[in-house]
C-alpha atoms as a PDB file:
ATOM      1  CA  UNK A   1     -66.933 -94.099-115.580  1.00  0.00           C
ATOM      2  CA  UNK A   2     -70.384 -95.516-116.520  1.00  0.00           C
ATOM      3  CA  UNK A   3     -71.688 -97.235-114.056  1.00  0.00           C
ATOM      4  CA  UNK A   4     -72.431-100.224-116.184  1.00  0.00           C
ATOM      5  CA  UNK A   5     -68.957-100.667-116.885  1.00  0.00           C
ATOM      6  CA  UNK A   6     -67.405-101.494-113.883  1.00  0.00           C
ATOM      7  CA  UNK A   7     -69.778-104.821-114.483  1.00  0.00           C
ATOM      8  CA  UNK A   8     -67.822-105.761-117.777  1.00  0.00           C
ATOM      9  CA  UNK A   9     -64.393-104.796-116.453  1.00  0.00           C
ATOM     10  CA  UNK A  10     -65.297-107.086-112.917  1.00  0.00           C
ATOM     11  CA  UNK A  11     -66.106-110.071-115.709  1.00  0.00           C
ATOM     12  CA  UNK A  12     -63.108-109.245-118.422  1.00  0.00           C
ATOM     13  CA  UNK A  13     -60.082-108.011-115.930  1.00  0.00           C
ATOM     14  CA  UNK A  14     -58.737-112.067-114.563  1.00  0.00           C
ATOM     15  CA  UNK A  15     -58.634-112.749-118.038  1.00  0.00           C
ATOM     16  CA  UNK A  16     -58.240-109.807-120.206  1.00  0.00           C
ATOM     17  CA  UNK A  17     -54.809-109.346-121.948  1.00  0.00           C
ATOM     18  CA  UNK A  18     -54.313-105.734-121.316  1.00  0.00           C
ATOM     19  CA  UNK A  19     -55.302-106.043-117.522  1.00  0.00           C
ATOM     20  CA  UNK A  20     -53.537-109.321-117.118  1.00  0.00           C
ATOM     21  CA  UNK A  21     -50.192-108.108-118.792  1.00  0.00           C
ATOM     22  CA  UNK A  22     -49.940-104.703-116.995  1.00  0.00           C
ATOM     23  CA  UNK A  23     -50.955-106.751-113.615  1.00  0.00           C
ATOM     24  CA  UNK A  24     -47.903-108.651-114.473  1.00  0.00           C
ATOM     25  CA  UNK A  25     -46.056-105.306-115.286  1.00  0.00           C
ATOM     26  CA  UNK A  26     -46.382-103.509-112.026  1.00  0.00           C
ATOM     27  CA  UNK A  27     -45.635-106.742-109.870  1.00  0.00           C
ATOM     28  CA  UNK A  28     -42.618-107.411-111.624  1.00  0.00           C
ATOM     29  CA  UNK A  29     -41.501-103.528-110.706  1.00  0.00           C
ATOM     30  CA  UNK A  30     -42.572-103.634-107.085  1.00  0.00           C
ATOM     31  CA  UNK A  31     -39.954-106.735-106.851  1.00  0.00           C
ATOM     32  CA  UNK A  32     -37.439-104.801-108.674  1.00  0.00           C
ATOM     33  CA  UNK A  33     -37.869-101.571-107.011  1.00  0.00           C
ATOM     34  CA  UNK A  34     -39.175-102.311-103.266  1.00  0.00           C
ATOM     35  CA  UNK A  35     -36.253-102.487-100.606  1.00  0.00           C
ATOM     36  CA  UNK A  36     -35.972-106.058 -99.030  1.00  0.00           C
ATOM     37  CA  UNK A  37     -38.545-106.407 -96.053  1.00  0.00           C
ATOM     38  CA  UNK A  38     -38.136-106.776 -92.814  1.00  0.00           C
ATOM     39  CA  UNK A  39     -39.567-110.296 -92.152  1.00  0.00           C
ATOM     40  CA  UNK A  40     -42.955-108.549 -92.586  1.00  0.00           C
ATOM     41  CA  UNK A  41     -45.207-108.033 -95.995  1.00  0.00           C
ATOM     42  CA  UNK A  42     -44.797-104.410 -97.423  1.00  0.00           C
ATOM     43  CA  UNK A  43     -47.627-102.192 -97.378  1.00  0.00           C
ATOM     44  CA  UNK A  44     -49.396-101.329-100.457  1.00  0.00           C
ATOM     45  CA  UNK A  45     -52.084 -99.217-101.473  1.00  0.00           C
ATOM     46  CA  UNK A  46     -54.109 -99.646-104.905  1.00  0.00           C
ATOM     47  CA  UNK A  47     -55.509 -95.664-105.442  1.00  0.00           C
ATOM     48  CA  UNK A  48     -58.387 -96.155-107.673  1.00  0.00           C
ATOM     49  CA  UNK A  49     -58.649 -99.863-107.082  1.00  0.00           C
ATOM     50  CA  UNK A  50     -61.774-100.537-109.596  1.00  0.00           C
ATOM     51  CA  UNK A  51     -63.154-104.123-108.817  1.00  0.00           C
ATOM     52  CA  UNK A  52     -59.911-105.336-107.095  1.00  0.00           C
ATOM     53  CA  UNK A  53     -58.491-108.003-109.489  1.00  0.00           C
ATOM     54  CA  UNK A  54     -54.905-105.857-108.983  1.00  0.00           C
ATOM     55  CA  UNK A  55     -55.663-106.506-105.068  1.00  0.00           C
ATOM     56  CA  UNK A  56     -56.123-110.075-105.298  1.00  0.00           C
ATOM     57  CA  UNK A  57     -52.840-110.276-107.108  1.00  0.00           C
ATOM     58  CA  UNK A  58     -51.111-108.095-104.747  1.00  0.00           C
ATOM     59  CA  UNK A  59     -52.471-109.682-101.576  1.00  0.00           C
ATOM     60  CA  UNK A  60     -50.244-112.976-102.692  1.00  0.00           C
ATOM     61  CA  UNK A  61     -47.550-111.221-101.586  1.00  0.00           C
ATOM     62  CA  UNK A  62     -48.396-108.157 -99.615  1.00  0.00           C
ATOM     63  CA  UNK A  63     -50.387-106.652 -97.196  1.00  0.00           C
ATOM     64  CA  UNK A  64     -52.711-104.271 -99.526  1.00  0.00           C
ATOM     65  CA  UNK A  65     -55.410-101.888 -99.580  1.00  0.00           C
ATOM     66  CA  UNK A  66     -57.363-100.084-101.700  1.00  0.00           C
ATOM     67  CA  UNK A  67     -59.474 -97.042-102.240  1.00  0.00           C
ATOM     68  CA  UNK A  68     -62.078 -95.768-104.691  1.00  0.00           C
ATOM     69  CA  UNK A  69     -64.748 -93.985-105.691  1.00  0.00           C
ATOM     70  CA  UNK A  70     -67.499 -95.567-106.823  1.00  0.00           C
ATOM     71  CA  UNK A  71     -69.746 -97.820-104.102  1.00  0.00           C
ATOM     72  CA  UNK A  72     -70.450-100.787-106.881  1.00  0.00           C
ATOM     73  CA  UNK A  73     -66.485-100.690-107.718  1.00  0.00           C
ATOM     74  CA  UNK A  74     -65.688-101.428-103.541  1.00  0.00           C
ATOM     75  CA  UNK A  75     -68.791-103.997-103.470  1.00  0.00           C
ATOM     76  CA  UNK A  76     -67.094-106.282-106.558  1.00  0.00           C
ATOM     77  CA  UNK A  77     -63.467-105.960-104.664  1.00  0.00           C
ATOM     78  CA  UNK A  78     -65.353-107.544-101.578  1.00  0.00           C
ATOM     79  CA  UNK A  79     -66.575-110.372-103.250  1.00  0.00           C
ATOM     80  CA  UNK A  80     -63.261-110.776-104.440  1.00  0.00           C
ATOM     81  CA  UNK A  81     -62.242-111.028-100.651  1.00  0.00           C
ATOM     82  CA  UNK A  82     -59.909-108.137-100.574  1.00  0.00           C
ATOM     83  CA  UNK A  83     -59.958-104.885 -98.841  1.00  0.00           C
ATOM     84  CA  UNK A  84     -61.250-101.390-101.226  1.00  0.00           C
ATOM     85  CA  UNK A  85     -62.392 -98.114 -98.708  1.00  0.00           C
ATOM     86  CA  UNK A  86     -64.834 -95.414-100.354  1.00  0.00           C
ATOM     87  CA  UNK A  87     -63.104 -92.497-101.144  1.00  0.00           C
ATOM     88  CA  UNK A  88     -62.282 -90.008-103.576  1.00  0.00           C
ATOM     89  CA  UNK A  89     -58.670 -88.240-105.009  1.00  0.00           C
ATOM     90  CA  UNK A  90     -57.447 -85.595-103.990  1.00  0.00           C
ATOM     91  CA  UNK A  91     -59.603 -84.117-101.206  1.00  0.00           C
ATOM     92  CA  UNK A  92     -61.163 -87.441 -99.753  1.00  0.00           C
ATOM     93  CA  UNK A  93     -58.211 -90.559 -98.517  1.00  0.00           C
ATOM     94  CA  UNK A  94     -58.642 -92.065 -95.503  1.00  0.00           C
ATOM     95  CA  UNK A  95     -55.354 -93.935 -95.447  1.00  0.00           C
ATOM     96  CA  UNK A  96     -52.585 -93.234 -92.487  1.00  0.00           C
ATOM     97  CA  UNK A  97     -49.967 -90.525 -94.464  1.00  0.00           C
ATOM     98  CA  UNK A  98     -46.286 -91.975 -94.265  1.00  0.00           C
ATOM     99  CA  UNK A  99     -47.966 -95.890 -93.903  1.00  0.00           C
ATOM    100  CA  UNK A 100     -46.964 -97.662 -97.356  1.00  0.00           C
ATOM    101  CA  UNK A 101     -43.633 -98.977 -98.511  1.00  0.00           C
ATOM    102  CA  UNK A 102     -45.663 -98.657-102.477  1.00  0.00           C
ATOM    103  CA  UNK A 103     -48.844 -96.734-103.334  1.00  0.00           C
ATOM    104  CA  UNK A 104     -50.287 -97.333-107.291  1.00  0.00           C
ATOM    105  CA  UNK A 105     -52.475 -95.326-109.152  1.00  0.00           C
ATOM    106  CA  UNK A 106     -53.092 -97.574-112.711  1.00  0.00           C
ATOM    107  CA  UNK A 107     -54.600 -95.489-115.619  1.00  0.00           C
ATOM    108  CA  UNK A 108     -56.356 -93.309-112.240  1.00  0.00           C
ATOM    109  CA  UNK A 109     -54.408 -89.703-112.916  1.00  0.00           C
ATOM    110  CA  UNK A 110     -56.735 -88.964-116.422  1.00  0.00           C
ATOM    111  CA  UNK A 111     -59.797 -89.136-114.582  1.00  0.00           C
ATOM    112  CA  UNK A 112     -59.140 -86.445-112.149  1.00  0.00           C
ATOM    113  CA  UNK A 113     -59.381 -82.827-112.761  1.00  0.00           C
ATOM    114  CA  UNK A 114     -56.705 -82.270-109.792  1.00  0.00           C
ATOM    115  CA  UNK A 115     -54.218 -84.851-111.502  1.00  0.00           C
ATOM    116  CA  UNK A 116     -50.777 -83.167-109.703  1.00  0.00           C
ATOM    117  CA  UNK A 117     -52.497 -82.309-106.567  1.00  0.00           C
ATOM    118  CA  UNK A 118     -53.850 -86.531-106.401  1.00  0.00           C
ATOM    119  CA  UNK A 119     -49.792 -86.765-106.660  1.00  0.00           C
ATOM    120  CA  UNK A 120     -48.845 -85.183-103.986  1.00  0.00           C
ATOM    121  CA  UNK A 121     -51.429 -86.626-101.982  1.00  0.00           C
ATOM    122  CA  UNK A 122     -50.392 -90.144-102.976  1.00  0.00           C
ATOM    123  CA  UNK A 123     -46.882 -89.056-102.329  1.00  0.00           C
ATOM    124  CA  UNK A 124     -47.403 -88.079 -98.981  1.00  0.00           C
ATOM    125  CA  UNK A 125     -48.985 -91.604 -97.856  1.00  0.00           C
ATOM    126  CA  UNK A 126     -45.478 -93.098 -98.622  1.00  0.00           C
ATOM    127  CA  UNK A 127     -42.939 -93.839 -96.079  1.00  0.00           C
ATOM    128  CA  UNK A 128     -39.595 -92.515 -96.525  1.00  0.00           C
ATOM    129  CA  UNK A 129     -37.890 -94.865 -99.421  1.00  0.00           C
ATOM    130  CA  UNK A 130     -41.166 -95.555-100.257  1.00  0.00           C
ATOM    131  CA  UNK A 131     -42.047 -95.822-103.776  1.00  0.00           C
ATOM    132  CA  UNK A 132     -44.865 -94.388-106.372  1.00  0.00           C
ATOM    133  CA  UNK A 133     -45.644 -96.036-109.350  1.00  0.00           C
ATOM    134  CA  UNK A 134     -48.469 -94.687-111.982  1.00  0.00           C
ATOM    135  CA  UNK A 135     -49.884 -95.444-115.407  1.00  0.00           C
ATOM    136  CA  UNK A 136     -51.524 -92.861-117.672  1.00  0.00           C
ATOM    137  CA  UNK A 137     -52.998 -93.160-121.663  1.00  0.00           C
ATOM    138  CA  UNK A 138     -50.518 -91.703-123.849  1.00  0.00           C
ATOM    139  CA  UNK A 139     -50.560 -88.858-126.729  1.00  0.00           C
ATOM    140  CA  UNK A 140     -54.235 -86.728-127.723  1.00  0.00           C
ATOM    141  CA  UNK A 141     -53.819 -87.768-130.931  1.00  0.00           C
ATOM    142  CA  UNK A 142     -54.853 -91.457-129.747  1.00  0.00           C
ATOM    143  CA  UNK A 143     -57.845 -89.763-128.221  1.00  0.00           C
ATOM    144  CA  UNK A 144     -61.152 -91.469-129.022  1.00  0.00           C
ATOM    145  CA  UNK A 145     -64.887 -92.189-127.848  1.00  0.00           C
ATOM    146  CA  UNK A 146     -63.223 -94.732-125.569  1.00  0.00           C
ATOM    147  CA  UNK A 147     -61.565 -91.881-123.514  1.00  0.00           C
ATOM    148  CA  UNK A 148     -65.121 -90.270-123.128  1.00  0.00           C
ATOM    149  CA  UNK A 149     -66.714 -93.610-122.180  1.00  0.00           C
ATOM    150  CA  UNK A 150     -64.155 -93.711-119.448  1.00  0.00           C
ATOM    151  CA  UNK A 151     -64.728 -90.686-118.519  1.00  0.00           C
ATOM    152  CA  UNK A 152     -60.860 -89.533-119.405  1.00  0.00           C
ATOM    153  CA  UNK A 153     -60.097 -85.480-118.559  1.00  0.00           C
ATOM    154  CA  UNK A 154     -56.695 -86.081-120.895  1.00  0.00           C
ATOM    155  CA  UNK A 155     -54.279 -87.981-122.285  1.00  0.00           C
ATOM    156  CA  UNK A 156     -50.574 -87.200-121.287  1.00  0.00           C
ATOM    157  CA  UNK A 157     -47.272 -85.784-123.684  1.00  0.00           C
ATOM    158  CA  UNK A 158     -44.509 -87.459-121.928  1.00  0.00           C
ATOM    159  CA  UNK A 159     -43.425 -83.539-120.730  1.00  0.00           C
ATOM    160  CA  UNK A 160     -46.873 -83.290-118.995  1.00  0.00           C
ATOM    161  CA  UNK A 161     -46.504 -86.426-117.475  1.00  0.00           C
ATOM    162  CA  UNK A 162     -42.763 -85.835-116.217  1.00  0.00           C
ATOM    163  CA  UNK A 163     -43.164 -82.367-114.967  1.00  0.00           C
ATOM    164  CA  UNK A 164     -46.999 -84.378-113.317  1.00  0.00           C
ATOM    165  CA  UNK A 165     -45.332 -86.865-111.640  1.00  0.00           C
ATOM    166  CA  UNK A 166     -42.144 -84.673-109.793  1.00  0.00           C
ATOM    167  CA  UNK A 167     -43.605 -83.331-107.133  1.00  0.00           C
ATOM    168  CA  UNK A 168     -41.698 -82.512-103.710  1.00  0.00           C
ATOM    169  CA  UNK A 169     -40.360 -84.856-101.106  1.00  0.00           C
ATOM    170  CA  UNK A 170     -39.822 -87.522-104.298  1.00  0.00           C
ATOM    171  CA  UNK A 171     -36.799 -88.448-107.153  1.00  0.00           C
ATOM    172  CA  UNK A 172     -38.088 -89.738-110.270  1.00  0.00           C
ATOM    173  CA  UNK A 173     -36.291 -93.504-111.050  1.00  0.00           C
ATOM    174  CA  UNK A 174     -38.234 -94.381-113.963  1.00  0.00           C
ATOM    175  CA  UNK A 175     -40.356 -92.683-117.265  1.00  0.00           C
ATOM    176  CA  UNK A 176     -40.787 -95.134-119.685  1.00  0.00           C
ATOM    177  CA  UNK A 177     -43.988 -95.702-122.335  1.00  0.00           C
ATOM    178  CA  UNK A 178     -45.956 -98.849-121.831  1.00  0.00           C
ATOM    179  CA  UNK A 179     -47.885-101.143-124.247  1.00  0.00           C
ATOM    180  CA  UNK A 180     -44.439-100.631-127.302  1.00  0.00           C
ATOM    181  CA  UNK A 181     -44.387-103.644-129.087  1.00  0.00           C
ATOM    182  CA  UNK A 182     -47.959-103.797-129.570  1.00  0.00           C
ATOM    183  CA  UNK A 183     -48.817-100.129-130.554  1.00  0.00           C
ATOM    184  CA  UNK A 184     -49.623-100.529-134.037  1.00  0.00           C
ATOM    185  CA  UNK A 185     -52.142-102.670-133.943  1.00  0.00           C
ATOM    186  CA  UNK A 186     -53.704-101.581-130.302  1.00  0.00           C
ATOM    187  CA  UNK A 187     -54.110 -98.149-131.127  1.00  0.00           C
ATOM    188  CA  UNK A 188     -55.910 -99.589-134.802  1.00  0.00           C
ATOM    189  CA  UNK A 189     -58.050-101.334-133.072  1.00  0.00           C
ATOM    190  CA  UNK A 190     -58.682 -98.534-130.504  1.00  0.00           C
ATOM    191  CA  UNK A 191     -59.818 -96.006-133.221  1.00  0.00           C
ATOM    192  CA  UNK A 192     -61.495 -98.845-135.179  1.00  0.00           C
ATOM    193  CA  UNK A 193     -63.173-100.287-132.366  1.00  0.00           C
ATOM    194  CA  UNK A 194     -64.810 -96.700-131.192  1.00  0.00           C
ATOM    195  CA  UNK A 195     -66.717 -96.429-134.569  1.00  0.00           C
ATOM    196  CA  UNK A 196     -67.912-100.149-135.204  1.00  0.00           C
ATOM    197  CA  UNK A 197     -68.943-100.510-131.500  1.00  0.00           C
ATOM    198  CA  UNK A 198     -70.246 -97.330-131.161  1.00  0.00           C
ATOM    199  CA  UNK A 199     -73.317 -97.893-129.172  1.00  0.00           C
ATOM    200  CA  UNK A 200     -71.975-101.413-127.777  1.00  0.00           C
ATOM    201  CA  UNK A 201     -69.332-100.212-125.471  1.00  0.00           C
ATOM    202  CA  UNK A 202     -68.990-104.072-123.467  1.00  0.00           C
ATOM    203  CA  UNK A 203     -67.608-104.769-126.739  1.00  0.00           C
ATOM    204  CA  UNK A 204     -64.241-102.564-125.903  1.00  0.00           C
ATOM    205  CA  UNK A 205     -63.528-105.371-123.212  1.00  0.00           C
ATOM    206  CA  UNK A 206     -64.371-108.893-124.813  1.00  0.00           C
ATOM    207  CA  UNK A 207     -61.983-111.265-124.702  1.00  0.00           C
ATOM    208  CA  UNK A 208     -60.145-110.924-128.214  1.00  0.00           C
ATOM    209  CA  UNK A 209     -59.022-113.698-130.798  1.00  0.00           C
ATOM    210  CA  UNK A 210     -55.371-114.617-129.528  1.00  0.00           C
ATOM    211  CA  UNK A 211     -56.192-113.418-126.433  1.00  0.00           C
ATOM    212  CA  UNK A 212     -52.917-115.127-124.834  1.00  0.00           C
ATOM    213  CA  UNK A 213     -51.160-114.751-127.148  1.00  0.00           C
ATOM    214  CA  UNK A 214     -51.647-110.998-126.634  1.00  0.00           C
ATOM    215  CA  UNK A 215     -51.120-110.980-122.474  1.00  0.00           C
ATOM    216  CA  UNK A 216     -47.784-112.461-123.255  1.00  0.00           C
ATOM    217  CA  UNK A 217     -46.634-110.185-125.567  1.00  0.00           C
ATOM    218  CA  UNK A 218     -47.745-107.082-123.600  1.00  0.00           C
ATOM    219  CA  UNK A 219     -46.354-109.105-119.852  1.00  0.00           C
ATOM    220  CA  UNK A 220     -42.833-109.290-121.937  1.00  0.00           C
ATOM    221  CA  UNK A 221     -42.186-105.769-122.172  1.00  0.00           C
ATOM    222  CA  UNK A 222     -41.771-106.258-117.665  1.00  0.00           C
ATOM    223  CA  UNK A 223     -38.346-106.999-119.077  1.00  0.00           C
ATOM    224  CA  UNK A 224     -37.746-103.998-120.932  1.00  0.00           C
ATOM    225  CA  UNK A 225     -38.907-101.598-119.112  1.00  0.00           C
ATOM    226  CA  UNK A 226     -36.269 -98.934-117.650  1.00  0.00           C
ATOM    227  CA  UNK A 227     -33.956-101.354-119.873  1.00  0.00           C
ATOM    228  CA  UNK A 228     -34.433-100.910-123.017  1.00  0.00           C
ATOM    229  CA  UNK A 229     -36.118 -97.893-124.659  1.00  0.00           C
ATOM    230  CA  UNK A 230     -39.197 -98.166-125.784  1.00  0.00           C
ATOM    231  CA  UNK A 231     -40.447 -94.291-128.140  1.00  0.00           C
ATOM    232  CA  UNK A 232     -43.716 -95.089-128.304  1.00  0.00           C
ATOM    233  CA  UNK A 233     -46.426 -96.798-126.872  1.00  0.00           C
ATOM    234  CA  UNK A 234     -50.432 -96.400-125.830  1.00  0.00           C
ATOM    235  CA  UNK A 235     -49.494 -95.607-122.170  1.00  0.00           C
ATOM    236  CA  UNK A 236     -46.483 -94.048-120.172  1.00  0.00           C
ATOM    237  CA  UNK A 237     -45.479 -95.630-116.850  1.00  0.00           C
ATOM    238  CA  UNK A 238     -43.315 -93.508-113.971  1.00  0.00           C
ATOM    239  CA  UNK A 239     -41.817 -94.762-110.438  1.00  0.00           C
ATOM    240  CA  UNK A 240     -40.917 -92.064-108.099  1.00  0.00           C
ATOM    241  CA  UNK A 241     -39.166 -92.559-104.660  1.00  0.00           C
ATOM    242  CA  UNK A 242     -39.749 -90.676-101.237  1.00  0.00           C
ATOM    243  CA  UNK A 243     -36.549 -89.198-100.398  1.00  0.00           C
END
C-alpha cells in the first residue's frame, strides 16, 4: 500500500465500522470453528497483520502473532503492545510450520502476485485440525481507484477463490460472501467515493455518519454466516481445515 496509509488505517481501524465488524466476524468463527483447548490459549497467527488492531483483539483470548511486510505497519502493532515480525508472503515467514491451531490472512491474498502459493504456505504453518480462515474483495466489476490505492493485484469470482483456497493437506468447511446486507449501498459509496475523493484518499477511511449503526449491521451477519446464504456481497470469506 502507500505508505501514508497505514497512518490513517492505525487512527480509523478501533473505530471504523468495516474493521470493527469483520474483527467481530472472524472472532466469532475462531469460537465456532477452533477445537476446545487444552487448558492452554490456541495459537494464532495474523498473516499480513497491518497495524495490529486484529492482534490486540485476538490477544484477549489467545496467544497471537503476527507478520508483515512493511517496517512502519510492525512499528504501529508495537505501540499497540502486541507482537508483528517483518516478513513477506510467500517466500519470506519466519513462523515454526505445523505451530498454530488458526492462521488468518484478512483482505492479504489480493495483494500478492503468488496468491495460491501464500496458501499453501499459510497452510503448512497449521497443526493438524488446524484451521485457515481468509478474506478477499469480491467481483472486478466492483473494481475501482480504491483497489489501486491499496495496491490490489485482483478481485476474486467466487470459482477463483474456491479452486484458491483448496490446496493439499486441507478440506474446505466454509465459502460464504461477506459484507450482504450492506452491499448496495457499500459498493455506491465505493465507486462514488473513488471519484469525489480522488486526490484525498484519508477520506476512504473517515469515520462515516451512522458509523455504529453501520459496525452493527455488518458484526450481525457473524450469525449468518455458513447459516444462511448470503449471493452477494463486497467480500468472500473461506475456512479450510488441516486434515
Amino acid at each position: 500500500m502507500h505508505e501514508e496509509l497505514y497512518g490513517e488505517i492505525f487512527a480509523a481501524e478501533q473505530e471504523h465500522w468495516w474493521f470493527v465488524a469483520r474483527h467481530r466476524i472472524v472472532l466469532y468463527l475462531l469460537e465456532r470453528y477452533l477445537p476446545p483447548n487444552s487448558g492452554t490459549p490456541h495459537k494464532v497467527a495474523d498473516l499480513g497483520c497491518g497495524c495490529g488492531m486484529m492482534l490486540v483483539r485476538l490477544s484477549e483470548k489467545y496467544d497471537a502473532v503476527g507478520l508483515d511486510t512493511s517496517p512502519q505497519a510492525t512499528e504501529f502493532a508495537a505501540r499497540r503492545g502486541v507482537r508483528a515480525n517483518l516478513g513477506a508472503l510467500p517466500e519470506d515467514v519466519p513462523l515454526p510450520r505445523e505451530n498454530y491451531d488458526a492462521v488468518l490472512m484478512l483482505d492479504v491474498l489480493e495483494h500478492l502476485k503468488q496468491d495460491r502459493a501464500s496458501v499453501e504456505v499459510a497452510a503448512g504453518l497449521l497443526k493438524p485440525g488446524g484451521i485457515l480462515i481468509c478474506t478477499v474483495p469480491a467481483h472486478m466489476w466492483l473494481w475501482t481507484k480504491f483497489d489501486e490505492d491499496h495496491h490490489h493485484f485482483r478481485r476474486y469470482s467466487e470459482r477463483q477463490f474456491r479452486s484458491l483456497v483448496q490446496v493439499p493437506s486441507v478440506r474446505l468447511e466454509l465459502l460464504s460472501h461477506l459484507n450482504a446486507i450492506l452491499f448496495a449501498p457499500a459498493a455506491m459509496w465505493r465507486i462514488l467515493a473513488t471519484k469525489v475523493f480522488e486526490r484525498d484518499r484519508a477520506r476512504y477511511l473517515k469515520l462515516p455518519p451512522f458509523n455504529s449503526a453501520l459496525r452493527s449491521i455488518f458484526a450481525f451477519e457473524r450469525w449468518m454466516v455458513g447459516k444462511v446464504p448470503m449471493p452477494i456481497g463486497l467480500s468472500f470469506i473461506s475456512i479450510v481445515r488441516k486434515a
